[in-house]
C-alpha atoms as a PDB file:
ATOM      1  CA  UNK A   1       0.000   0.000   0.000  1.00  0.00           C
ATOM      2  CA  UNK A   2       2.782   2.105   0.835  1.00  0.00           C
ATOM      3  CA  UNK A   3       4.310   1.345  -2.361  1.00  0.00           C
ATOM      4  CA  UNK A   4       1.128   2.505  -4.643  1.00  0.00           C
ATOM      5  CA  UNK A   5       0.506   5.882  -2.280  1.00  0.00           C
ATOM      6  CA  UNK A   6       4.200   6.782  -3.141  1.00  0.00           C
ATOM      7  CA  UNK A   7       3.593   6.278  -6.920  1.00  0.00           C
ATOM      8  CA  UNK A   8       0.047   8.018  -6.422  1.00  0.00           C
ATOM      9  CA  UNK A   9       2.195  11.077  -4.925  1.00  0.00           C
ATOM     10  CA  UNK A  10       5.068  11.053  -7.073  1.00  0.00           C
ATOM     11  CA  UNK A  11       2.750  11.129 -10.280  1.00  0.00           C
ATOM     12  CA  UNK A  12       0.626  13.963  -8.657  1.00  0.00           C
ATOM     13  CA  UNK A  13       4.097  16.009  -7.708  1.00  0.00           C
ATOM     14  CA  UNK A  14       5.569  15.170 -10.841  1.00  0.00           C
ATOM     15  CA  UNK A  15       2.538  16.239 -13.454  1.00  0.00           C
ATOM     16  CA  UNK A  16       2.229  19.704 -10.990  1.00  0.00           C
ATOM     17  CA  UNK A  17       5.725  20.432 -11.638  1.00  0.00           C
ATOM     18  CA  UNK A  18       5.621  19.317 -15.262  1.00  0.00           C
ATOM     19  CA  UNK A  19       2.553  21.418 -15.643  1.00  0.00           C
ATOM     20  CA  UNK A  20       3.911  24.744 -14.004  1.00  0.00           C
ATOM     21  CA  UNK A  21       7.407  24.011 -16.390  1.00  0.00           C
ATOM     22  CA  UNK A  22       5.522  23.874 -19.831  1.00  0.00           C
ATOM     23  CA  UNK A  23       3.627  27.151 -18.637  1.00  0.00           C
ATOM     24  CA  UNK A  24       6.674  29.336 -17.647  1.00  0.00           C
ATOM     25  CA  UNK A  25       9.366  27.982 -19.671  1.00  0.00           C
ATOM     26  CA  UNK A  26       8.426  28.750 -23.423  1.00  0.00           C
ATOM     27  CA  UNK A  27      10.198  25.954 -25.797  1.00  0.00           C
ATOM     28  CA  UNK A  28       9.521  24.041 -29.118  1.00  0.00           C
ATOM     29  CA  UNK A  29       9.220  20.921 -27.225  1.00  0.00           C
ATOM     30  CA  UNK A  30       6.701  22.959 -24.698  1.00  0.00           C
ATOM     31  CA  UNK A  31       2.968  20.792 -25.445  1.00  0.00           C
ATOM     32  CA  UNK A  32       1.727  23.913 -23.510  1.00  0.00           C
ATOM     33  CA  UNK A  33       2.157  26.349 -26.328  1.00  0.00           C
ATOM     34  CA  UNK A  34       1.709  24.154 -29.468  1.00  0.00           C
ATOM     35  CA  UNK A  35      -1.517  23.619 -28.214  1.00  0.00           C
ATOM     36  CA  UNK A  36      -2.035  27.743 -28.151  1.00  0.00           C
ATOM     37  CA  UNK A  37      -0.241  28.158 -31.508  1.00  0.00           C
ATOM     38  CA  UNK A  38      -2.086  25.170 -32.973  1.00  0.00           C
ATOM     39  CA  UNK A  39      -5.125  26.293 -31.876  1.00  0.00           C
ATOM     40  CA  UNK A  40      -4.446  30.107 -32.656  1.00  0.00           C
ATOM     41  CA  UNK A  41      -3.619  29.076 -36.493  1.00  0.00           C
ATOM     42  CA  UNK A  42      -7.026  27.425 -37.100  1.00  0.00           C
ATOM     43  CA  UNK A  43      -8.783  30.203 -35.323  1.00  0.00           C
ATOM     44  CA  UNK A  44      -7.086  32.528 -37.195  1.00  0.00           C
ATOM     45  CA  UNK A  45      -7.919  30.233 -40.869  1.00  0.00           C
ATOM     46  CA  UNK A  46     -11.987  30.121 -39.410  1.00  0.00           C
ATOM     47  CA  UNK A  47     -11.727  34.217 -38.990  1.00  0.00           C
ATOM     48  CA  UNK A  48      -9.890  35.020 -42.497  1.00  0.00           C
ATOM     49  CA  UNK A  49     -11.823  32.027 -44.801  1.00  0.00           C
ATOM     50  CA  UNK A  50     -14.417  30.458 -43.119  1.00  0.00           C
ATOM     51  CA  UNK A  51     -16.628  27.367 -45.170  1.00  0.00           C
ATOM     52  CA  UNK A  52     -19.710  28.583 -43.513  1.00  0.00           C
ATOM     53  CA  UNK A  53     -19.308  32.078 -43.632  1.00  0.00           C
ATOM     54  CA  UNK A  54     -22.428  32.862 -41.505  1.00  0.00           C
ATOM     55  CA  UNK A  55     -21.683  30.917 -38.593  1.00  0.00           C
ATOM     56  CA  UNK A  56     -20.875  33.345 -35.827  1.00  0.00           C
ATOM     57  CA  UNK A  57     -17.064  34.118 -35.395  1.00  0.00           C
ATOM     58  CA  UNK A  58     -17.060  32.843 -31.975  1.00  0.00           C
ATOM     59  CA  UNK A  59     -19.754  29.608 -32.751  1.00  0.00           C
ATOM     60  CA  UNK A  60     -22.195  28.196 -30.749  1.00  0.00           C
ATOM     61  CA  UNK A  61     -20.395  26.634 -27.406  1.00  0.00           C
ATOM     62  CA  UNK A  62     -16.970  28.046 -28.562  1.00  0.00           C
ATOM     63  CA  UNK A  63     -15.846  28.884 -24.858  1.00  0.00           C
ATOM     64  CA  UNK A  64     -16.974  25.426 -23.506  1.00  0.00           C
ATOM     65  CA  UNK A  65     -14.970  23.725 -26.134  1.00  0.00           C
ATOM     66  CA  UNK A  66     -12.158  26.087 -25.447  1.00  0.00           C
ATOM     67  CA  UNK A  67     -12.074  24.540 -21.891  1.00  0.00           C
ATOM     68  CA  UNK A  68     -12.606  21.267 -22.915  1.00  0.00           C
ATOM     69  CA  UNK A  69      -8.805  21.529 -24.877  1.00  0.00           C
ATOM     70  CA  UNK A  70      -6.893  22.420 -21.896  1.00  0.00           C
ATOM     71  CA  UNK A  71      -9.150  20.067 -19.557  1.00  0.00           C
ATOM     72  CA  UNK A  72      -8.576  17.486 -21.585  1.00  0.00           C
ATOM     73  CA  UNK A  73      -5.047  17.462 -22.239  1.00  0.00           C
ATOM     74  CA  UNK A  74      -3.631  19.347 -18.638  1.00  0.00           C
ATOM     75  CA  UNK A  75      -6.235  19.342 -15.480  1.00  0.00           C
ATOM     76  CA  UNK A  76      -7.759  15.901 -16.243  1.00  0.00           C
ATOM     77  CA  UNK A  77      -4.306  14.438 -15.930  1.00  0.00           C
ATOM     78  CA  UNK A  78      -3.638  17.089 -13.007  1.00  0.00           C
ATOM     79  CA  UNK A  79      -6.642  15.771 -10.989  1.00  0.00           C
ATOM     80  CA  UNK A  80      -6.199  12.404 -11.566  1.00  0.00           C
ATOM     81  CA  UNK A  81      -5.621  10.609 -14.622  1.00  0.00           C
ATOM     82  CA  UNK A  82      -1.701  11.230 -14.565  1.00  0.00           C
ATOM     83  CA  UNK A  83      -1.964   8.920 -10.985  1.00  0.00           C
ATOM     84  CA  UNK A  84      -3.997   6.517 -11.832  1.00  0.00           C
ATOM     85  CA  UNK A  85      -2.560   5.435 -15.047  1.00  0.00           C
ATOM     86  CA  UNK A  86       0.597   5.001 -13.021  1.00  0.00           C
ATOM     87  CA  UNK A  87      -0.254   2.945 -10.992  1.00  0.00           C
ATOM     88  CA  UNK A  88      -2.203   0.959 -13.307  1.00  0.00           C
ATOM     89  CA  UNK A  89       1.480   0.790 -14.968  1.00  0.00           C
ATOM     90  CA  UNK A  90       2.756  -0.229 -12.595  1.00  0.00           C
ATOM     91  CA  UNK A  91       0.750  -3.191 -11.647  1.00  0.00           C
ATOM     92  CA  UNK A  92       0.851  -4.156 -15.504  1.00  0.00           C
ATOM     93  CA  UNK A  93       4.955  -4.328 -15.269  1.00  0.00           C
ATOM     94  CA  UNK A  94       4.415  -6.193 -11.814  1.00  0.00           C
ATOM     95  CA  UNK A  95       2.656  -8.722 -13.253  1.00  0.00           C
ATOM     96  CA  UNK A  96       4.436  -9.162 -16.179  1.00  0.00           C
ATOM     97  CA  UNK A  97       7.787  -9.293 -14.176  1.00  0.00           C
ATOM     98  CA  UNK A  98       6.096 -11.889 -12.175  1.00  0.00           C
ATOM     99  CA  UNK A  99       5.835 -14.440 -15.667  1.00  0.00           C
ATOM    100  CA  UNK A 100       9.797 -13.488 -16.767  1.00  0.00           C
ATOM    101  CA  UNK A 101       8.063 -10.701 -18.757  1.00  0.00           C
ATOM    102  CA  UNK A 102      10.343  -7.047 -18.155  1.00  0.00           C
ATOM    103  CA  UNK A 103      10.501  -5.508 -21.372  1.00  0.00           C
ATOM    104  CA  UNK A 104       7.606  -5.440 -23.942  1.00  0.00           C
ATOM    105  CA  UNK A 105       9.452  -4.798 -27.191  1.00  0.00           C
ATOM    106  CA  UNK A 106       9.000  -6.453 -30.107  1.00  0.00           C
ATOM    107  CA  UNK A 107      10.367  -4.495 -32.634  1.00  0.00           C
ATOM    108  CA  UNK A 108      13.330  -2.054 -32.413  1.00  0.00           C
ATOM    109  CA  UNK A 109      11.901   0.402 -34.566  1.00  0.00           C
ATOM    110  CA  UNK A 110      14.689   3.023 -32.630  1.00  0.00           C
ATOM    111  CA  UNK A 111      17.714   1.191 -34.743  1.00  0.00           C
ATOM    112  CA  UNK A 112      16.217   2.266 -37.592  1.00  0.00           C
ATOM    113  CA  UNK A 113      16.172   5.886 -39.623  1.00  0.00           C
ATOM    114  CA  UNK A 114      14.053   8.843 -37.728  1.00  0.00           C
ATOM    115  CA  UNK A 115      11.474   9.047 -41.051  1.00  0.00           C
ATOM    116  CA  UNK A 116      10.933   5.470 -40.274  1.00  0.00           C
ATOM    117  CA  UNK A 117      10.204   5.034 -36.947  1.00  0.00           C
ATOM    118  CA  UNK A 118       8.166   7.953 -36.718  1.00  0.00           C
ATOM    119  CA  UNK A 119       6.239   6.185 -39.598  1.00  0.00           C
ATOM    120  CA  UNK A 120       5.577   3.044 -37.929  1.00  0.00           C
ATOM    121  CA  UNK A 121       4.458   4.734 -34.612  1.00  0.00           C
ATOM    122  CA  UNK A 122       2.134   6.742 -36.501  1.00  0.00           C
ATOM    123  CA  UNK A 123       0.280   4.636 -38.368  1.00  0.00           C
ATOM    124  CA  UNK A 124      -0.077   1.702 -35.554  1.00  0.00           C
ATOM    125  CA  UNK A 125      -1.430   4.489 -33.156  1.00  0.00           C
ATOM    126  CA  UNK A 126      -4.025   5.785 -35.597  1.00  0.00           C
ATOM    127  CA  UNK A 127      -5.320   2.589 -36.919  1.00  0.00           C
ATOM    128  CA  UNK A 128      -5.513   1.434 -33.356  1.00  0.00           C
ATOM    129  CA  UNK A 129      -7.396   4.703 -32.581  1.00  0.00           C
ATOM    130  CA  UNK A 130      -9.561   4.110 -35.307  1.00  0.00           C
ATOM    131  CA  UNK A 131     -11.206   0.836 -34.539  1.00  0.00           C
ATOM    132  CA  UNK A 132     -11.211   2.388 -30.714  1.00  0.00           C
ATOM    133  CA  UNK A 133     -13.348   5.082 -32.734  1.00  0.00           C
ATOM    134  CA  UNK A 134     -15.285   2.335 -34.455  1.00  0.00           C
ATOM    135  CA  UNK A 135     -16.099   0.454 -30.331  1.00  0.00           C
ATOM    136  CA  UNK A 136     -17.546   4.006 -29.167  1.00  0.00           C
ATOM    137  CA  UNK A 137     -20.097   4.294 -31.583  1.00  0.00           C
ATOM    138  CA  UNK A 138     -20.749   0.339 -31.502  1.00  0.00           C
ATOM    139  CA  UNK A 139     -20.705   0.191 -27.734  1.00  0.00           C
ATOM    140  CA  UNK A 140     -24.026   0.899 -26.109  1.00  0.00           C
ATOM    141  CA  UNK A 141     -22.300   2.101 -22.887  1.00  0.00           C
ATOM    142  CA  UNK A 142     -19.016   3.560 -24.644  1.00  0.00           C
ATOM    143  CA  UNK A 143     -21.688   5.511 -27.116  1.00  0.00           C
ATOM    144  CA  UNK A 144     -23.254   7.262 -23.924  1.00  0.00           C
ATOM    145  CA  UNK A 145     -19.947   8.965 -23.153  1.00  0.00           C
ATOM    146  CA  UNK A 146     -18.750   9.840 -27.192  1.00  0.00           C
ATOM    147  CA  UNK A 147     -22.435  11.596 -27.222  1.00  0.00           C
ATOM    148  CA  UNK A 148     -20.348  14.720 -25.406  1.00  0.00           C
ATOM    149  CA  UNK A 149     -18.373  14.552 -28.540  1.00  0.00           C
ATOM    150  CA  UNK A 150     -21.379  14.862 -30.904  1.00  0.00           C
ATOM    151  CA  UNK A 151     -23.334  17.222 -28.778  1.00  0.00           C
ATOM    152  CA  UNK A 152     -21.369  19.663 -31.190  1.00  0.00           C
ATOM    153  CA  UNK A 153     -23.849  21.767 -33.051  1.00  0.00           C
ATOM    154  CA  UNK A 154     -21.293  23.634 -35.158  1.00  0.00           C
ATOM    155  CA  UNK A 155     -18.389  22.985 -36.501  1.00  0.00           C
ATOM    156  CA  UNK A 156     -14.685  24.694 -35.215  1.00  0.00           C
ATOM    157  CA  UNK A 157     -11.390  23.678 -34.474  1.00  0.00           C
ATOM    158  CA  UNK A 158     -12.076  23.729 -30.793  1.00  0.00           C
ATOM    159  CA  UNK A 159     -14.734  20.930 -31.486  1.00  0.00           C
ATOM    160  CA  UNK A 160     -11.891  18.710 -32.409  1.00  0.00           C
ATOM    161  CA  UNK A 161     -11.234  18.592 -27.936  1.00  0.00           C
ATOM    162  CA  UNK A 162     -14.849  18.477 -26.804  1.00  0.00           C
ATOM    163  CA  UNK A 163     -14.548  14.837 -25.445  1.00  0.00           C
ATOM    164  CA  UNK A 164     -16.312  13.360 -22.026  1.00  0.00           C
ATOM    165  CA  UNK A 165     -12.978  11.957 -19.643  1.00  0.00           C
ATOM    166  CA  UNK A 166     -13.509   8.612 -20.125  1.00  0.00           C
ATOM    167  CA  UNK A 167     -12.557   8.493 -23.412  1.00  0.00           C
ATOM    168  CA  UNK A 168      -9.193   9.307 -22.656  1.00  0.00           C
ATOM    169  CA  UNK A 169      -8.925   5.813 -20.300  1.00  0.00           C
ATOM    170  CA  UNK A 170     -10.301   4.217 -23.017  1.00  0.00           C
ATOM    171  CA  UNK A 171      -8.037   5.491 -25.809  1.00  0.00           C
ATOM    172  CA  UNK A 172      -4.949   5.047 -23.229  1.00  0.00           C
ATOM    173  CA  UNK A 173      -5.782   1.993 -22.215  1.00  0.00           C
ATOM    174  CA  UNK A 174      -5.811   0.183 -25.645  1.00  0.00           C
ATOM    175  CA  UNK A 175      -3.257   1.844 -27.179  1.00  0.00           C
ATOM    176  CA  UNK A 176      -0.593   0.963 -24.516  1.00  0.00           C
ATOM    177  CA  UNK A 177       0.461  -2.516 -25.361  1.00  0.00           C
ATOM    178  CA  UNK A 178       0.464  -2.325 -29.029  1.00  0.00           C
ATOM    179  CA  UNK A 179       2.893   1.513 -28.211  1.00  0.00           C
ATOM    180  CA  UNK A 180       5.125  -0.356 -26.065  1.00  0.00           C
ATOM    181  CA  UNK A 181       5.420  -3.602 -28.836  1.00  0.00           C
ATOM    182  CA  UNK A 182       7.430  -0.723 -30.974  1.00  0.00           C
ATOM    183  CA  UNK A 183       8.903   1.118 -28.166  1.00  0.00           C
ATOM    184  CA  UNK A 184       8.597   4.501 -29.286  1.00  0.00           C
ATOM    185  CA  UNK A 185       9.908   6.785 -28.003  1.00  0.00           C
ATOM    186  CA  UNK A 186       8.550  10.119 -26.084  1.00  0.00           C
ATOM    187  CA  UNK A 187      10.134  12.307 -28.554  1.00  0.00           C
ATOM    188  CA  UNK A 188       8.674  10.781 -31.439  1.00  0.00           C
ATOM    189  CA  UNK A 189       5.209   9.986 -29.583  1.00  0.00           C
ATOM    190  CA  UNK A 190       5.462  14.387 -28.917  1.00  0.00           C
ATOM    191  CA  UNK A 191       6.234  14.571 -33.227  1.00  0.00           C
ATOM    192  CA  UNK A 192       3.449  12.364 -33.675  1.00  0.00           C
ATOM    193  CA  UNK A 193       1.123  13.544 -31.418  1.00  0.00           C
ATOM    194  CA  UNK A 194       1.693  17.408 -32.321  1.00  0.00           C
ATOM    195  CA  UNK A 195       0.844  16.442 -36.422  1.00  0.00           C
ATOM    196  CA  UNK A 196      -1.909  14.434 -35.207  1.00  0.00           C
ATOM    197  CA  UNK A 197      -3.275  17.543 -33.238  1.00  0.00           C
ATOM    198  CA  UNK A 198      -2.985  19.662 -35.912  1.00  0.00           C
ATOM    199  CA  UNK A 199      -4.868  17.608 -38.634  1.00  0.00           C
ATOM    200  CA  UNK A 200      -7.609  16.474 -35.792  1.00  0.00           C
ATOM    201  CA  UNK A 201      -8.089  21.303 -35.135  1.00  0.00           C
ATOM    202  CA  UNK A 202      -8.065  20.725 -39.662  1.00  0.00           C
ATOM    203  CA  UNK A 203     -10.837  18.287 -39.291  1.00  0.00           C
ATOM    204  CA  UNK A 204     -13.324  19.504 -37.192  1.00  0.00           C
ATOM    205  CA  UNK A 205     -12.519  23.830 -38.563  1.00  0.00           C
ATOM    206  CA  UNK A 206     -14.538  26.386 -40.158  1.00  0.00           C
ATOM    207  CA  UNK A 207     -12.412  26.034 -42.756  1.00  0.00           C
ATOM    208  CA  UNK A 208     -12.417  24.756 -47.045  1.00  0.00           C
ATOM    209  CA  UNK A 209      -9.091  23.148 -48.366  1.00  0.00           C
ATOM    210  CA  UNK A 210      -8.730  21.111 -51.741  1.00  0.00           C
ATOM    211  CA  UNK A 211      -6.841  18.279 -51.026  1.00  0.00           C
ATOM    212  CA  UNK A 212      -7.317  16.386 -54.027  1.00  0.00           C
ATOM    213  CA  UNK A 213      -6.324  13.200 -54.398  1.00  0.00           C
ATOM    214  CA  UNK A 214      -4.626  13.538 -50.824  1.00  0.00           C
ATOM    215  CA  UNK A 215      -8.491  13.547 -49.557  1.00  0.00           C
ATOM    216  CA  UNK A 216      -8.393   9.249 -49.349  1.00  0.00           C
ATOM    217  CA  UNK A 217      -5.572   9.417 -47.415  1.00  0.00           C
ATOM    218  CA  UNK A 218      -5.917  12.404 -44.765  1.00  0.00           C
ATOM    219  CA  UNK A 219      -9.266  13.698 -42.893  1.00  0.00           C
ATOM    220  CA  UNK A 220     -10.406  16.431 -43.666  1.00  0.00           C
ATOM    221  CA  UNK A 221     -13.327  19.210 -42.737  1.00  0.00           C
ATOM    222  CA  UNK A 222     -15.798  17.960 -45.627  1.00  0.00           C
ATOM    223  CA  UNK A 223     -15.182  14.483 -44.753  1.00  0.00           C
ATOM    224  CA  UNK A 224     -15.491  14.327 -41.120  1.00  0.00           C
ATOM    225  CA  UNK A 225     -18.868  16.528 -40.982  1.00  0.00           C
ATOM    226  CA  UNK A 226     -20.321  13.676 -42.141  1.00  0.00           C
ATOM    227  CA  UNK A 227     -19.532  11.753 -38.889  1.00  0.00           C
ATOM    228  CA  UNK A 228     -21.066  14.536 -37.193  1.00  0.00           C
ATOM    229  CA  UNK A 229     -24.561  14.796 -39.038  1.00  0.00           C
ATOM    230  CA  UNK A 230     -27.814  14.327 -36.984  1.00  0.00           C
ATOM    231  CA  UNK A 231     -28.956  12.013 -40.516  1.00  0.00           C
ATOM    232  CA  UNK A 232     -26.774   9.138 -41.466  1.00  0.00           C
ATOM    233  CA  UNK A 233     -27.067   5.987 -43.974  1.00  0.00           C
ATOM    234  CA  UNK A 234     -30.296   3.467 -43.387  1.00  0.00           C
ATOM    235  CA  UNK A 235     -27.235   0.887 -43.900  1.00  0.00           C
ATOM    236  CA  UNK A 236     -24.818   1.948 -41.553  1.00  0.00           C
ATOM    237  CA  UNK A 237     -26.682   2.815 -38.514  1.00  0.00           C
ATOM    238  CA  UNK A 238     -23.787   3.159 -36.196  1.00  0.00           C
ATOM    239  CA  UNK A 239     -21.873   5.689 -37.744  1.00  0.00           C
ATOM    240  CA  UNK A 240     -19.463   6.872 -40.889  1.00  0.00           C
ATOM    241  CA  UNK A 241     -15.950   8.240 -41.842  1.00  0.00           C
ATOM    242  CA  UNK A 242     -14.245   7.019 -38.658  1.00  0.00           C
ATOM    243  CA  UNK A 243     -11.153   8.214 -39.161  1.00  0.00           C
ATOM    244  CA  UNK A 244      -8.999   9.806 -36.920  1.00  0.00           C
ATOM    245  CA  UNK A 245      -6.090  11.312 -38.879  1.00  0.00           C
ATOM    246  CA  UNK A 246      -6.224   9.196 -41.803  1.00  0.00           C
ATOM    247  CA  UNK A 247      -9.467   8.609 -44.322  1.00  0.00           C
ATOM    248  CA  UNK A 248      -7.932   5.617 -45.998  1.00  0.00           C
ATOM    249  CA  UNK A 249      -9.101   3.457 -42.870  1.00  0.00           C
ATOM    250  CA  UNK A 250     -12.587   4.012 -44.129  1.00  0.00           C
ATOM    251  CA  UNK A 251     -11.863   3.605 -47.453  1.00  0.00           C
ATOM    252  CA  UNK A 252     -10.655  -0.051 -46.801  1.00  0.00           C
ATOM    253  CA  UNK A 253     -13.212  -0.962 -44.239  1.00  0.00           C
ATOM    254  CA  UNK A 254     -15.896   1.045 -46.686  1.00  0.00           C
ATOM    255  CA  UNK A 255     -17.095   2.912 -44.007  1.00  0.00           C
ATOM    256  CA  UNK A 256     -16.323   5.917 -46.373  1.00  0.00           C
ATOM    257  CA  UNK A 257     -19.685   8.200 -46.385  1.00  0.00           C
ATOM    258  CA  UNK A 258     -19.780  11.659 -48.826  1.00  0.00           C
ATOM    259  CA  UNK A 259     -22.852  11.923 -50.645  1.00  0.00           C
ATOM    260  CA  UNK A 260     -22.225  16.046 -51.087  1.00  0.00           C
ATOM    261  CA  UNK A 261     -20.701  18.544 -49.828  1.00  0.00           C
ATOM    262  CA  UNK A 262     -22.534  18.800 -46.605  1.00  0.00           C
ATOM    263  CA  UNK A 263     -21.331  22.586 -45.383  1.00  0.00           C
ATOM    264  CA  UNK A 264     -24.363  22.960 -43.646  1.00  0.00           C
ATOM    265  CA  UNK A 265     -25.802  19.661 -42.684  1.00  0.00           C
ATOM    266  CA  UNK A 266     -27.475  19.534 -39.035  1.00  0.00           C
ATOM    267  CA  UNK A 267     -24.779  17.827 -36.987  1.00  0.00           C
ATOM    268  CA  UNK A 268     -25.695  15.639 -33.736  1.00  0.00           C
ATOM    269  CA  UNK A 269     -27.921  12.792 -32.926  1.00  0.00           C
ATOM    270  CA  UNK A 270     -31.434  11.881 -32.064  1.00  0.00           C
ATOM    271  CA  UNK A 271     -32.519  13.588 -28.072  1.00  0.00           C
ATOM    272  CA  UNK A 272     -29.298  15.750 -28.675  1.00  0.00           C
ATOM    273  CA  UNK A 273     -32.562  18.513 -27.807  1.00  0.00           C
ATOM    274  CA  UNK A 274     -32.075  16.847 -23.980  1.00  0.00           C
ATOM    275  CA  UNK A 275     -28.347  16.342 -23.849  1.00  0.00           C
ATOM    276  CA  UNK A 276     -26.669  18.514 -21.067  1.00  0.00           C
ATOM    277  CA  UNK A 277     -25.375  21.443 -22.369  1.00  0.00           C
ATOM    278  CA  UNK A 278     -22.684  22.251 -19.454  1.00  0.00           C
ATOM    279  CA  UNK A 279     -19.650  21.001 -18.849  1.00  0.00           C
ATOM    280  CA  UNK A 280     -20.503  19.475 -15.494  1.00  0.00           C
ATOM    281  CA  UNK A 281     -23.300  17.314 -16.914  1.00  0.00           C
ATOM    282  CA  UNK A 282     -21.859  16.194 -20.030  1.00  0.00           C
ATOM    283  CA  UNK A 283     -18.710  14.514 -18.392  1.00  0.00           C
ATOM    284  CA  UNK A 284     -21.391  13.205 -15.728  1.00  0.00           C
ATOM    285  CA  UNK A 285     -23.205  11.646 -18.443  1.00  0.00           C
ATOM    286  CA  UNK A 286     -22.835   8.323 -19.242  1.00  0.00           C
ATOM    287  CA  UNK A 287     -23.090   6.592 -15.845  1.00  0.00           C
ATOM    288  CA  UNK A 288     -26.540   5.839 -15.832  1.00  0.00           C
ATOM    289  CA  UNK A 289     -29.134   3.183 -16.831  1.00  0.00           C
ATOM    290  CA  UNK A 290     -27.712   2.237 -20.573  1.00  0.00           C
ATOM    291  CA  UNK A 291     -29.826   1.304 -23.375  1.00  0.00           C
ATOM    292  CA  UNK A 292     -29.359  -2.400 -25.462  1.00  0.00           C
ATOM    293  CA  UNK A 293     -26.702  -2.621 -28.016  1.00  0.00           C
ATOM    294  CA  UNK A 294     -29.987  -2.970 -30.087  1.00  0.00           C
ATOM    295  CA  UNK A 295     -31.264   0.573 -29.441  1.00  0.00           C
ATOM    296  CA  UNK A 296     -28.238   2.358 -28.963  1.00  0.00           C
ATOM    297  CA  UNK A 297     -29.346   6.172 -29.048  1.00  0.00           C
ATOM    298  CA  UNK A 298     -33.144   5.754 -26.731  1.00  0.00           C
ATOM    299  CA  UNK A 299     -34.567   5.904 -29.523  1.00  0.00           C
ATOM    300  CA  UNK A 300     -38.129   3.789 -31.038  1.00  0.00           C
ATOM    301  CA  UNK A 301     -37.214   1.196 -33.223  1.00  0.00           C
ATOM    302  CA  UNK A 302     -38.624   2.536 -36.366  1.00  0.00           C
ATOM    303  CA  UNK A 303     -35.891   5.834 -35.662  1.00  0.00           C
ATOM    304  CA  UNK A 304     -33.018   3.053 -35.796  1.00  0.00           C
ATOM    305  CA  UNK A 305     -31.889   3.907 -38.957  1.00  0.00           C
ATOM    306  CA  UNK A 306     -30.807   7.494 -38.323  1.00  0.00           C
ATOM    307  CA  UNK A 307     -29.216   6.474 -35.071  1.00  0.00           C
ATOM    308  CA  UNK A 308     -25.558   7.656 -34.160  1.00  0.00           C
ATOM    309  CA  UNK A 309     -23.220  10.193 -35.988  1.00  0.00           C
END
């Protein structure tokens, strides 16, 4: 017991003083301020060239989003996720200690050239975060909490971080092991994560850009709105365009979904009108009495078909 309360307290100490670092001590590796300059550089795209030009410069729920990014990503893991993954951590290397088990490797993907590593680490982590995406929407109890996500009733770059706490144990949680088969690196999980960031602010912005061909490989604004729309596909009741940073996921697993250019589609999901709209309720939500995995969204059977977004 002694044992866990010191890694409990050493994770709490440790993220404070990590925290207070990023926030005083400018740098390039500083998470603190790519977040602000990431986020500035969309907001400043929406304001100069927005795709719906009369949404409202600061959108519906703008400021509650804007919380949700530095919630998300710094007091959540202040308050307690930092601790408890920790210690969950270190039970996991406990146990696999115990069977002979002390390093997870597989691969050495560090021997080989910085291009390539940083490759490999990227695409295992989305395609991993893409079928984790696919078990939210297909997950009766999982949907409940990925609702805060597509309580979003316009579109902006600050959309892109409006997510209910629990899906950042759930993300975490499954991408550990197959992370730590490659052993990569923090310094190219920061690279990674940064670009990932920046195309997951492209996504969800106020904001038009021809990709081209590029468009089956990378997400993109007029691809993902579709995920968000109230109205989906009779045939695929339990959502569309799943991707994460990449589109070509969908593409393979034709879950691919872009009838038009859907600018100004209505974007949510069936009782969205009785969804909490503060912050407090939303990432209380989901704790409750669940549905069946056949009526995911509380909704009458004959409404199945435009269940989930």
């Amino acid at each position: 017991m002694e044992e866990i309360l010191t890694v409990i307290g050493d994770s709490y100490s440790g993220y404070a003083n990590y925290l207070w670092n990023e926030m005083t001590h400018p740098a390039w590796h500083n998470y603190f301020y790519w977040l602000i300059g990431v986020s500035a550089f969309f907001f400043g795209l929406e304001l100069i060239k927005p795709w719906r030009e009369k949404q409202s410069k600061f959108r519906k729920d703008f400021w509650l989003d804007f919380f949700y990014m530095f919630f998300n990503f710094f007091l959540f893991s202040l308050i307690i996720y930092n601790a408890a993954s920790n210690v969950v951590v270190h039970f996991f290397n406990d146990l696999l200690a115990s069977i002979g088990i002390t390093n997870l490797v597989a691969f050495e993907v560090m021997s080989w050239p910085i291009w390539a590593h940083l490759l490999v680490g990227f695409l295992v982590r989305d395609f991993v975060q893409w079928w984790v995406h696919r078990l939210l929407h297909y997950s009766p109890r999982l949907w409940e909490y990925h609702k805060v996500h597509h309580s979003v009733e316009q579109m902006g770059f600050a959309a892109h971080l409006r997510y209910h706490w629990m899906e950042n144990v759930v993300y975490r949680t499954i991408e550990y092991i197959p992370l730590a088969l490659i052993g990569i690196s923090l310094r190219d999980f920061f690279i990674i994560h940064i670009f990932t960031l920046a195309v997951g602010h492209f996504n969800h912005s106020n904001f038009k850009l021809n990709l081209g061909p590029l468009k089956y490989i990378f997400n993109n604004p007029q691809m993902h709105i579709w995920h968000h729309a109230y109205d989906i596909p009779k045939d695929k009741p339990y959502g569309i365009n799943f991707g994460i940073t990449l589109s070509i996921w969908d593409y393979i697993f034709k879950t691919d979904y872009i009838p038009y250019e859907g600018r100004d589609i209505r974007l949510g999901f069936p009782g969205i009108e009785d969804f909490p709209k503060d912050f407090v309720g939303q990432n209380l939500h989901g704790f409750g009495k669940i549905v069946s995995l056949e009526e995911p969204a509380k909704v009458k059977p004959k409404e199945r078909d435009q269940v989930l977004s």
